[in-house]
Protein backbone atom coordinates (compact mmCIF):
# COMPACT_ATOMS: atom_id res chain seq x y z
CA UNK A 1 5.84 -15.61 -4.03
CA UNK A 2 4.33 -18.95 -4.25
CA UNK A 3 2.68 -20.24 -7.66
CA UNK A 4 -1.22 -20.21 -5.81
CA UNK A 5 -0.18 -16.16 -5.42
CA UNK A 6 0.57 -15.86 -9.02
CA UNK A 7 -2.53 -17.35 -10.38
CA UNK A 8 -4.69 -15.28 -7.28
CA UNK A 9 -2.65 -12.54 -9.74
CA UNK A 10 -3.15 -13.33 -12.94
CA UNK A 11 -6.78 -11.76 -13.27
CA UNK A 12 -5.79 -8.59 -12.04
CA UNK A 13 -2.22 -8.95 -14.62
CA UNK A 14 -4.37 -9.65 -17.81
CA UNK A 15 -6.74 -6.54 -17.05
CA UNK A 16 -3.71 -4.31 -16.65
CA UNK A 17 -1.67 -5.56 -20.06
CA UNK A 18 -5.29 -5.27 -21.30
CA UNK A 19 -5.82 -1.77 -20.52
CA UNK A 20 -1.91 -0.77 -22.11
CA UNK A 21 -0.10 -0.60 -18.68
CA UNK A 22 3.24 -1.98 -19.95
CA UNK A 23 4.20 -5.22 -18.65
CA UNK A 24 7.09 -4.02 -17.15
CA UNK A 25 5.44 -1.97 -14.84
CA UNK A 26 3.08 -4.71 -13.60
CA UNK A 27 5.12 -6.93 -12.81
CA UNK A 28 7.02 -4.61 -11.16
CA UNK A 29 3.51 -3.31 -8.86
CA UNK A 30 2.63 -7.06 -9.03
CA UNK A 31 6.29 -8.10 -7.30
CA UNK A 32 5.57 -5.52 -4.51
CA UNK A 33 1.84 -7.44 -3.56
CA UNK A 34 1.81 -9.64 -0.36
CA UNK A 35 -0.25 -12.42 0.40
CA UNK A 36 -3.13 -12.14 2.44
CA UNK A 37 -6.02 -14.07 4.19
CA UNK A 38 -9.20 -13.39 3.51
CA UNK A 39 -12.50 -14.53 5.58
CA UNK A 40 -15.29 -16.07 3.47
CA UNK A 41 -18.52 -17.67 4.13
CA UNK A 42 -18.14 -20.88 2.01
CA UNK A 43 -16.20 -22.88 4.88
CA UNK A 44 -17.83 -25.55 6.96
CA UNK A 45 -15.61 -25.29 10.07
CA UNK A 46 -16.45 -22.78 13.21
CA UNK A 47 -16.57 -19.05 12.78
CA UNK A 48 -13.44 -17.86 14.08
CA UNK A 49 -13.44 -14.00 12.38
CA UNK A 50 -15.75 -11.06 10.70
CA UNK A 51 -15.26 -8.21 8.35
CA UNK A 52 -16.84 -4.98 9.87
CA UNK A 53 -19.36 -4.10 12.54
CA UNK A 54 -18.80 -2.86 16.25
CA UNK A 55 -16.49 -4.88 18.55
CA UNK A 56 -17.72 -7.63 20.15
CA UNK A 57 -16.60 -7.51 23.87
CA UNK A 58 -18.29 -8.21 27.16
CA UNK A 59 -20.40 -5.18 28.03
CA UNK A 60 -18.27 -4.35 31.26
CA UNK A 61 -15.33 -3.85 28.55
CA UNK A 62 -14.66 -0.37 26.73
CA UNK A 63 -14.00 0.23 22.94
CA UNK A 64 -10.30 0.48 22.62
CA UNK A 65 -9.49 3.69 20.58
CA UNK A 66 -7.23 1.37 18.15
CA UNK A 67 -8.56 -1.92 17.35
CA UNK A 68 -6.05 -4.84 16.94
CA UNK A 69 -6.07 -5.55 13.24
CA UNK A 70 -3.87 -8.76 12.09
């Protein structure tokens, strides 16, 4: 995991050791997270993506019954 994941970490680390989860076992659960991308409003390039809502396909097209999620 690269350092930029460990600091994305580190809030969610401290709350654990603050709440008496024994380090051990979060950096053990902390080991087993994998990075992710996230979509967020703050960039200024083109909308490429969106959290939530119905499908937006042509109206000729039909829901698919499993949505491609990547």
């Amino acid at each position: 995991m690269t350092p930029e994941v460990w600091d994305l970490l580190r809030p969610f680390r401290d709350e654990a050791i603050a709440r008496d989860i024994p380090v051990d076992d979060v950096e053990r659960w902390l080991g087993t997270a994998r990075p992710c991308a996230a979509l967020t409003r703050d960039g200024g390039g083109p909308v490429v993506g969106r959290f939530g809502g119905p499908l937006l396909l042509p109206a000729d097209v039909p829901d698919p019954a499993y949505p491609f999620v990547a």
